[in-house]
Protein backbone atom coordinates (compact mmCIF):
# COMPACT_ATOMS: atom_id res chain seq x y z
CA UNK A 1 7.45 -34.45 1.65
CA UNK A 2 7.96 -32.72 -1.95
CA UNK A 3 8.72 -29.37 -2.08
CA UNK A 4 8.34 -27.05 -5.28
CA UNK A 5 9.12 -23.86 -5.93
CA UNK A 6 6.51 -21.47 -7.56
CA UNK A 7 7.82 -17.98 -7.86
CA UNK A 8 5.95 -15.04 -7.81
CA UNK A 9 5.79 -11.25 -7.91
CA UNK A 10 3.88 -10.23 -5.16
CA UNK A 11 2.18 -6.91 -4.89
CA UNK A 12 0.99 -9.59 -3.90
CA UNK A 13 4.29 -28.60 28.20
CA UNK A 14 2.29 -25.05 26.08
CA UNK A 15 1.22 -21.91 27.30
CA UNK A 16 -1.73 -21.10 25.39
CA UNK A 17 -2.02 -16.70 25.27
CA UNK A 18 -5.31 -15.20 24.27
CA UNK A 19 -4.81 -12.59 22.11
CA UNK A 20 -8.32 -10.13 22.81
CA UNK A 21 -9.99 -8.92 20.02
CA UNK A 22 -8.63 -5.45 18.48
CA UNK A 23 -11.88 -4.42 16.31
CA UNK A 24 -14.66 -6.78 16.86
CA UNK A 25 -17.15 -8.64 19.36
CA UNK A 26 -18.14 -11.47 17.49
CA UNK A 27 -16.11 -14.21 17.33
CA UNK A 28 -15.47 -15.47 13.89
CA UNK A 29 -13.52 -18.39 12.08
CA UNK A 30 -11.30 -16.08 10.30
CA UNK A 31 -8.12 -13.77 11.33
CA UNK A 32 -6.34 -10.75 9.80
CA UNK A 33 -2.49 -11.20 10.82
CA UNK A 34 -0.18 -8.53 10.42
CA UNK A 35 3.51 -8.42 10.70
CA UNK A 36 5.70 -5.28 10.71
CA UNK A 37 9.49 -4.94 10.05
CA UNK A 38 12.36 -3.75 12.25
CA UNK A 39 11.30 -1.45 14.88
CA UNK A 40 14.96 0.38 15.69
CA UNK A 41 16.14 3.13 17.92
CA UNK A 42 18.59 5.20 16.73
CA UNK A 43 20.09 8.47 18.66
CA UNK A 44 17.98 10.97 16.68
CA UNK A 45 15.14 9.13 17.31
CA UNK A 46 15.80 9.04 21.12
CA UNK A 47 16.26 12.62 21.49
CA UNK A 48 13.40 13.35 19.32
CA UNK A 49 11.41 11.81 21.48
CA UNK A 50 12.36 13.68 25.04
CA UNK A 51 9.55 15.96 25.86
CA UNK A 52 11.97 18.59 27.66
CA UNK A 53 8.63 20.18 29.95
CA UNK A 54 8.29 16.37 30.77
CA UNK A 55 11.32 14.53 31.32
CA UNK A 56 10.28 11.73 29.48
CA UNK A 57 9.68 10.54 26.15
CA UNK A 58 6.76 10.52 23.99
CA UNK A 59 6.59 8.19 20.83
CA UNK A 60 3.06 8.42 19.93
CA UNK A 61 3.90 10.39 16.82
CA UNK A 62 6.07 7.71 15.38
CA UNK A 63 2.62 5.57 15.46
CA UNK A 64 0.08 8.01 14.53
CA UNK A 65 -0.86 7.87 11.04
CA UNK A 66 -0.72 3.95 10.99
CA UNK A 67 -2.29 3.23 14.71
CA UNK A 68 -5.44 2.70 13.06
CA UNK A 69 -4.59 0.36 10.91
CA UNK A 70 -2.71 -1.86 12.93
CA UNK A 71 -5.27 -1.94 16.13
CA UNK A 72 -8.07 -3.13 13.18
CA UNK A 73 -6.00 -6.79 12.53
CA UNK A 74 -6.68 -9.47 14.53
CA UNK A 75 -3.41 -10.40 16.07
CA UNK A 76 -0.26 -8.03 15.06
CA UNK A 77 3.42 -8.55 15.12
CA UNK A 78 6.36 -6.58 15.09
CA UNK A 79 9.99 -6.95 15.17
CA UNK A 80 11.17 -5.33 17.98
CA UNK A 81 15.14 -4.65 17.25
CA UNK A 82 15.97 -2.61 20.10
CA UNK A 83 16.57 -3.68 23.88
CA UNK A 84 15.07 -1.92 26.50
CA UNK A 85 17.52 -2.25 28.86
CA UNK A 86 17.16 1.22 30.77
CA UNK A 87 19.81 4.03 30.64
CA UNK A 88 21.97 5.21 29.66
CA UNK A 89 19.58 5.29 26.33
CA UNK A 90 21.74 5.04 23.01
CA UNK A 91 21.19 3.84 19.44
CA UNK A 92 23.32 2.03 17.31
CA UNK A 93 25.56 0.29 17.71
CA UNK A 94 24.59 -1.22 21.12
CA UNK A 95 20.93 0.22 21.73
CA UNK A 96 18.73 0.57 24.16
CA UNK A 97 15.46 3.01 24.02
CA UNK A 98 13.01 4.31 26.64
CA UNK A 99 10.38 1.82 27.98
CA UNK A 100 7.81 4.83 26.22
CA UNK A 101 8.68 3.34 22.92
CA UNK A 102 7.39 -0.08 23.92
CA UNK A 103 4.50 1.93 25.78
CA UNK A 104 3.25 3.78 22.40
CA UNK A 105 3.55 0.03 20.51
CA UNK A 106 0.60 -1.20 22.72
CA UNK A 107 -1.09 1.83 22.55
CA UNK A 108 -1.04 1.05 18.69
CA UNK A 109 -2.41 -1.76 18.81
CA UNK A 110 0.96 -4.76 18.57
CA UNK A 111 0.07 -7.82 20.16
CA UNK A 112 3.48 -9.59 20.15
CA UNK A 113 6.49 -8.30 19.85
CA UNK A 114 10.04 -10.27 18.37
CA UNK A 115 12.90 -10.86 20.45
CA UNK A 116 15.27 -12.99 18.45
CA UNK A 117 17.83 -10.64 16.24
CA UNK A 118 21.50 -10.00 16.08
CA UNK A 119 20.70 -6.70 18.45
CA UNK A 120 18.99 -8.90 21.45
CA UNK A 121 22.52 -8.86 23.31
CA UNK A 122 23.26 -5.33 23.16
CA UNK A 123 23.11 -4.72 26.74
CA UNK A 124 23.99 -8.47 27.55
CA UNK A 125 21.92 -11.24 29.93
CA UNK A 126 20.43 -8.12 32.13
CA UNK A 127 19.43 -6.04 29.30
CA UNK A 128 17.55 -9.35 27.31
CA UNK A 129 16.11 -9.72 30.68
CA UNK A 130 14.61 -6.59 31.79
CA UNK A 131 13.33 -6.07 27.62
CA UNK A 132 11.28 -9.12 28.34
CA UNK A 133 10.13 -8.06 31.92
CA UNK A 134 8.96 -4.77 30.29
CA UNK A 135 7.18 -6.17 27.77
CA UNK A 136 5.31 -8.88 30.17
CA UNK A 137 3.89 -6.10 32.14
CA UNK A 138 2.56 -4.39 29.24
CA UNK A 139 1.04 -7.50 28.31
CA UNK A 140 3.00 -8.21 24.30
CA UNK A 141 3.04 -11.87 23.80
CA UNK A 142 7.01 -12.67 23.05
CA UNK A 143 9.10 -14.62 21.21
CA UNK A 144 12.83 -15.90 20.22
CA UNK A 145 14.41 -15.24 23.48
CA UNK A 146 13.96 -16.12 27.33
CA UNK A 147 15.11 -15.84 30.96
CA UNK A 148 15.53 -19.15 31.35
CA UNK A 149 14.87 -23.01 29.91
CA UNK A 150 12.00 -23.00 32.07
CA UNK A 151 10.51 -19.70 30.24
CA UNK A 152 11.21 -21.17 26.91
CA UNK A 153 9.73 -24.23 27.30
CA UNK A 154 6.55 -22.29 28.57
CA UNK A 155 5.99 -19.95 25.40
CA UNK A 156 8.04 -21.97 22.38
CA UNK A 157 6.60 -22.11 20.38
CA UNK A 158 4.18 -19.18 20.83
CA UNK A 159 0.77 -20.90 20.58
CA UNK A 160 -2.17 -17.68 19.86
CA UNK A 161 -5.95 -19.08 20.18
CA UNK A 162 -8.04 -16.03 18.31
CA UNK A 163 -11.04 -16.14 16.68
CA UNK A 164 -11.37 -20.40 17.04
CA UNK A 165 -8.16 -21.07 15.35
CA UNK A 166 -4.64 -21.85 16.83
CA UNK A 167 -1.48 -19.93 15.52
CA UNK A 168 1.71 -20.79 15.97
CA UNK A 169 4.72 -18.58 15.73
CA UNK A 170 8.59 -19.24 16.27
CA UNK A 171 11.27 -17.12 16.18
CA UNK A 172 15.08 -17.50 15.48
CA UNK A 173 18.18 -14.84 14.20
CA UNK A 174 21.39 -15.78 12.21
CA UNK A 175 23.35 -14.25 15.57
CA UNK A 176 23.90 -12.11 17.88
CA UNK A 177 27.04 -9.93 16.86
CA UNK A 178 29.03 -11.85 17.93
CA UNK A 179 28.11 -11.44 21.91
CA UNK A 180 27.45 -14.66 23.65
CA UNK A 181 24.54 -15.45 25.56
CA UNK A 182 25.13 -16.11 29.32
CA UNK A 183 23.73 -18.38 30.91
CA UNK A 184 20.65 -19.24 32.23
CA UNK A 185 19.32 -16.53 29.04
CA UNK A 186 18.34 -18.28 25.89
CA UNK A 187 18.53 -16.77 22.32
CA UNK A 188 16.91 -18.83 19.34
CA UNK A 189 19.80 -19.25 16.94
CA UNK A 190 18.64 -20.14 13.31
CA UNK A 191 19.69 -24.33 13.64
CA UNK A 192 17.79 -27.03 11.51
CA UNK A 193 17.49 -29.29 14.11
CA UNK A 194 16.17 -27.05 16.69
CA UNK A 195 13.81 -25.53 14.03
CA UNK A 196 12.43 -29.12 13.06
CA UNK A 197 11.98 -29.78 16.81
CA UNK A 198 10.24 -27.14 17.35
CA UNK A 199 7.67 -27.30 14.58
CA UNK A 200 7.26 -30.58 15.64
CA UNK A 201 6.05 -29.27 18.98
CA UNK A 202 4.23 -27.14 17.55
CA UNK A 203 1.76 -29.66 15.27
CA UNK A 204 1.66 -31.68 18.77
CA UNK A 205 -0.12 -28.66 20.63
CA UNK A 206 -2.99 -29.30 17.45
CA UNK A 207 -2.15 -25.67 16.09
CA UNK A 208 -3.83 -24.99 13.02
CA UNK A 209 -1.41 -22.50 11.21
CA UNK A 210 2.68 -22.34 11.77
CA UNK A 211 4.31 -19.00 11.25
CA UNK A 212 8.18 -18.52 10.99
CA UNK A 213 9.32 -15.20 11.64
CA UNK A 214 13.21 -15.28 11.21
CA UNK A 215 16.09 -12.87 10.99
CA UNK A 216 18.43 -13.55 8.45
CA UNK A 217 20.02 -12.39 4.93
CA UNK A 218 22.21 -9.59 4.16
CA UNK A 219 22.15 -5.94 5.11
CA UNK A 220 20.55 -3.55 2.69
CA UNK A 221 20.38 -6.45 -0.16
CA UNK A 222 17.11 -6.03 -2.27
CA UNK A 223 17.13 -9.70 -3.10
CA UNK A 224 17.12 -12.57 -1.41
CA UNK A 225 19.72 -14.85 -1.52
CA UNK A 226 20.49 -18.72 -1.92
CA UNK A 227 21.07 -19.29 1.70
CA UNK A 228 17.34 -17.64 2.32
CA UNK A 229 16.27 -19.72 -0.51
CA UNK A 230 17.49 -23.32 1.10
CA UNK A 231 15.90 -22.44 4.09
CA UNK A 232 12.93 -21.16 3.22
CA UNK A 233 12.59 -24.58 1.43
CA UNK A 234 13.23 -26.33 4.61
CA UNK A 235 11.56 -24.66 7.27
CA UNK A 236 8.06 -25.26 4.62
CA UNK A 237 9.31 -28.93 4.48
CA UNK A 238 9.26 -29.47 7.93
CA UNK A 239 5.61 -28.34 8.31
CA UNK A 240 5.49 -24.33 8.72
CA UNK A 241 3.27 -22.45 6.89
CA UNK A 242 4.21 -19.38 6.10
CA UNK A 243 7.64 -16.80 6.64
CA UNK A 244 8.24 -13.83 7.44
CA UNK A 245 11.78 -12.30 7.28
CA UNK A 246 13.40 -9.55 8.98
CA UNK A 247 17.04 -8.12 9.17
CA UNK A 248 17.97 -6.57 5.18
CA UNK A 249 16.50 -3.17 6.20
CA UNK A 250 14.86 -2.94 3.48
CA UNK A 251 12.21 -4.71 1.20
CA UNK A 252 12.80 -7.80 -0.58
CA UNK A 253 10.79 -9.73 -2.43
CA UNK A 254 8.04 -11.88 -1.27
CA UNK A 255 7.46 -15.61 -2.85
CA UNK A 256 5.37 -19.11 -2.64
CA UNK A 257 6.89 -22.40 -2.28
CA UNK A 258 4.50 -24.81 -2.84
CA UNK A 259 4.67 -27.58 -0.32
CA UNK A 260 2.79 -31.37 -1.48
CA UNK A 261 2.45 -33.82 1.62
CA UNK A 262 0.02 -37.08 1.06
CA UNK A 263 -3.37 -35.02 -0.72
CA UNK A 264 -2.82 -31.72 0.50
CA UNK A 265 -0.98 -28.95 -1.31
CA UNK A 266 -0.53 -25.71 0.03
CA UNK A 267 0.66 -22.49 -1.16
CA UNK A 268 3.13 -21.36 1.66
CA UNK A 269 4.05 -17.50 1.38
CA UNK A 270 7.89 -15.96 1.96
CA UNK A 271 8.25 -12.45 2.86
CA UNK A 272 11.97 -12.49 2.78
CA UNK A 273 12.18 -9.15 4.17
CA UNK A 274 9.72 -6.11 5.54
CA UNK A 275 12.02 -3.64 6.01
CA UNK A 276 12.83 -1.14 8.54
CA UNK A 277 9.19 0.03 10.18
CA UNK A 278 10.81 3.10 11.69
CA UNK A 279 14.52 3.94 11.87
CA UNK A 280 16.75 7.16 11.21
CA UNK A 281 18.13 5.16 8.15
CA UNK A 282 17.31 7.89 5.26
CA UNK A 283 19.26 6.42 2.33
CA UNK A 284 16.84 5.22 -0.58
CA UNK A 285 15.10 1.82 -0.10
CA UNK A 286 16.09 2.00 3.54
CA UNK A 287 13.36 4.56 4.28
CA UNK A 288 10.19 2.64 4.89
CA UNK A 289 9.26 -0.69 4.68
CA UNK A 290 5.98 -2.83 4.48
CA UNK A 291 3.43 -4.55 6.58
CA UNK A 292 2.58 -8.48 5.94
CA UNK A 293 -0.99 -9.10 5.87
CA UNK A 294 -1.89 -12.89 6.32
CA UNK A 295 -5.78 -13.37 5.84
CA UNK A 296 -6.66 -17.16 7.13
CA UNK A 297 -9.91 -19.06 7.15
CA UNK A 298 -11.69 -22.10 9.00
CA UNK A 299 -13.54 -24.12 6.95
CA UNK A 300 -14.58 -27.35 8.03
CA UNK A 301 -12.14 -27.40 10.66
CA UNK A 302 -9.12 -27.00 7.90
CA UNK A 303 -7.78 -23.91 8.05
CA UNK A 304 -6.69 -22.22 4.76
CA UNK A 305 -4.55 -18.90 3.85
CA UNK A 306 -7.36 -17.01 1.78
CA UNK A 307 -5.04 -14.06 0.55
CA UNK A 308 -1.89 -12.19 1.33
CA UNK A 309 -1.82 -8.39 1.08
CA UNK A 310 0.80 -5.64 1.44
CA UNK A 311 0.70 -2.02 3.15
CA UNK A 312 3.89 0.14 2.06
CA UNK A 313 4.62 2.89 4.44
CA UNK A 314 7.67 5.93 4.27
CA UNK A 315 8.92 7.03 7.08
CA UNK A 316 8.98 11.15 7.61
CA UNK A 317 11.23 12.88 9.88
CA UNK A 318 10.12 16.20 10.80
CA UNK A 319 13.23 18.39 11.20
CA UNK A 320 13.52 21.51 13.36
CA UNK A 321 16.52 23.15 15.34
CA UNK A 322 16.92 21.27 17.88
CA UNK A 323 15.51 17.74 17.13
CA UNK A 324 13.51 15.67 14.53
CA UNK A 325 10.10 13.93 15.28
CA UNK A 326 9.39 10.23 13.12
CA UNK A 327 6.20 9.02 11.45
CA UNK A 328 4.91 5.77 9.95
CA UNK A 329 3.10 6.85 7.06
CA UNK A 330 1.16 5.02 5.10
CA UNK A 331 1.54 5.39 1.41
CA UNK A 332 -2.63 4.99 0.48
CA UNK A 333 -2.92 7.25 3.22
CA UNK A 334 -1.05 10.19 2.13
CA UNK A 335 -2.11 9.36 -1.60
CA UNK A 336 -6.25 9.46 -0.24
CA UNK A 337 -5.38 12.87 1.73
CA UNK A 338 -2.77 15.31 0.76
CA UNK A 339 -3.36 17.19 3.40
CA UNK A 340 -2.03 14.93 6.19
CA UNK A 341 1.41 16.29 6.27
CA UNK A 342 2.75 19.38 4.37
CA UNK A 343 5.50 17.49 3.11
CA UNK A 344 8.44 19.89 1.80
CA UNK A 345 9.29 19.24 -2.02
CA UNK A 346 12.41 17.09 -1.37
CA UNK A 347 10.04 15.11 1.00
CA UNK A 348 7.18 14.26 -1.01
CA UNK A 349 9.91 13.81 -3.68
CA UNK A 350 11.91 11.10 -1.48
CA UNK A 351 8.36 9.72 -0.45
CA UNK A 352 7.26 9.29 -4.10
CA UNK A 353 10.40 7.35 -4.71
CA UNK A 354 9.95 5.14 -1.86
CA UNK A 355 6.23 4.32 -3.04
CA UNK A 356 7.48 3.92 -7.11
CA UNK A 357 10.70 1.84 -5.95
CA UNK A 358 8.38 -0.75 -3.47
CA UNK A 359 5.25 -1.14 -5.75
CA UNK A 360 7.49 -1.94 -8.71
CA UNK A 361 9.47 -4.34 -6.57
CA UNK A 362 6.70 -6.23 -5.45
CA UNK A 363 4.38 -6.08 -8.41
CA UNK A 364 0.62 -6.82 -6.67
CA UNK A 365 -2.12 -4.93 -5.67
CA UNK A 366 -1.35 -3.73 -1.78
CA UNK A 367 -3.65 -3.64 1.04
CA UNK A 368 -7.04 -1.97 0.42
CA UNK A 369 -7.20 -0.24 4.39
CA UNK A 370 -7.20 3.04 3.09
CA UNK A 371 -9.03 2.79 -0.05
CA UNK A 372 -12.51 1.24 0.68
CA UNK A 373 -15.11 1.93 3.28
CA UNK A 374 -15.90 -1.16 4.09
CA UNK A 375 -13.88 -2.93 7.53
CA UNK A 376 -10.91 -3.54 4.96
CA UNK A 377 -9.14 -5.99 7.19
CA UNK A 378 -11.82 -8.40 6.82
CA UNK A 379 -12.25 -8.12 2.72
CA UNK A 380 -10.44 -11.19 0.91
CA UNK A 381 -8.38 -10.20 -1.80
CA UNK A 382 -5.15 -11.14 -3.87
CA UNK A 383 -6.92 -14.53 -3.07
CA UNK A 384 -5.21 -18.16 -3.55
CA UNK A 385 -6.09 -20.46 -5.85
């Protein structure tokens, strides 16, 4: 196998899970995949979230303004960079957040959630554990780590059958911070070999489309760099088709590497990194992120990646005296009503950066959710040639 490198701006045994429909009844030979960035939980956060009248916590703000767009893809992914390991609840540097955070994901409409990152240890073998019990009883398809040999071998890779055509999606992180996974728990470490093996499984279960979703680069970097680069290359050389990064906390910038095998030569998209999708990081470029859009066709039983798309959101923290609330916001949102938060001036001066800083790093038109009236998930655009 060849593999060339076209860069680009971009503004631009199996268990088999069934992913239900979010947004539609009839079944089509297309899907609307969307990935979000690191979903953290630091202290503010936490006690922003404790309803005192309650005794519990409520996230649903953090999800509010972007809920809808999220439950209209077809299958959606986020990064889930927290454990949720019970109490006593903390946030960096060894976190663990309520089970309500996980709660209010589902409500908004994530289908799988990702395991494998350098905080899946932070409350050791019980903690990874209980994260993944939680999140089987709310139903998130999981991947990158496992209770056991037996559980990997069950969902690894992650095989989704929506809409007639098979996705595959693996999972690996760069480490673990160091912590060392006990046995019998199982972390997917970023390792060629196990990479290529698993790939390989992964064409064996017929899948039609192989997604890499992978933790790795350097903290608060804007750029990729060459170790992301070599990778990338071999991870599309081995047979995936597309990558989707997570760890910088914040965005970098998204590529194609073209990959030529016998007559067929495909376009294979890089996102190198989303970004944070909610955090209480507040320094510039750490402050919001993006959302991945993967648009993918059946035609004639080949399956081809029509377009890739981008959503930018800012996170807002809503300060009082006693605690701060967090919201995804949409940029296209905000820009297409004014009205939906009365930002202060040094807020809708911070958000304006974040939107100038991530549209000029990225250089493409973005998702078109909030601008048209048609069911935007399902319009083509930004498309391949």
């Amino acid at each position: 196998m060849i593999i060339r490198r076209t860069y680009i701006s971009v503004l631009l045994s199996i268990a088999i899970l069934i992913v239900s429909a979010q947004d539609s009844i009839n079944i089509t030979d297309n899907l609307v995949i969307v990935f979000a960035g690191d979903i953290m939980g630091h202290d503010t956060q936490i006690k922003g979230a404790y309803v005192d009248s309650l005794g519990t916590y409520n996230y649903e703000p953090t999800f509010r303004y972007i809920k809808d767009y999220i439950s209209s893809s077809d299958i959606a992914v986020a990064n889930l960079e927290v454990t949720l390991a019970g109490k006593p609840f903390k946030g960096y540097p060894q976190f663990s957040s309520p089970d309500e955070l996980a709660f209010a994901a589902k409500d908004a409409g994530f289908d799988i959630m990702l395991t494998a990152n350098n905080h899946a240890l932070d409350r050791g073998g019980e903690g990874l554990e209980r994260t993944l019990i939680m999140l089987d009883s709310l139903n998130f398809a999981r991947i990158g780590t496992y209770k056991d040999s037996a559980d990997r071998n069950a969902i690894c890779p992650l095989i989704v059958e929506k809409n007639n055509i098979r996705i595959a999606f693996l999972n690996y992180t760069y480490g673990t911070n160091g912590l060392v996974v006990q046995e019998p728990y199982l972390i997917n470490r970023i390792n060629k070999d196990q990479i290529t093996r698993d790939i390989d499984k992964a064409k064996s279960a017929d899948s039609d489309y192989i997604i890499c979703t992978i933790h790795w680069g350097k903290e608060y970097e804007r750029t990729e760099n060459l170790a992301q680069n070599e990778l990338a290359e071999y991870i599309i050389a081995q047979g995936a088709h597309a990558i989707i990064g997570s760890h910088p906390h914040v965005v970098q910038p998204v590529e194609y590497i073209m990959s030529v095998s016998s007559d067929t030569s495909l376009k294979c998209p890089v996102f190198y990194s989303l970004g944070n999708f909610v955090s209480n990081q507040r320094a510039q470029y750490k402050d919001g992120g993006i959302v991945a859009e993967l648009h993918i066709s059946m035609i004639d039983s080949v399956v081809n990646l029509d377009s890739i798309a981008y959503l930018p959101y800012w996170v807002y923290r809503e300060d009082n005296s006693e605690k701060s609330t967090f919201y995804v916001v949409p940029v296209a949102k905000y820009e297409a009503d004014s009205t939906l938060i009365d930002f202060s001036e040094d807020d809708l001066w911070k958000f304006n950066r974040f939107q100038s800083d991530t549209r000029s790093h990225l250089n493409i038109k973005e998702s078109n959710f909030y601008i048209r009236d048609v069911k935007p998930m399902k319009v083509q655009q930004d498309s391949i040639q």
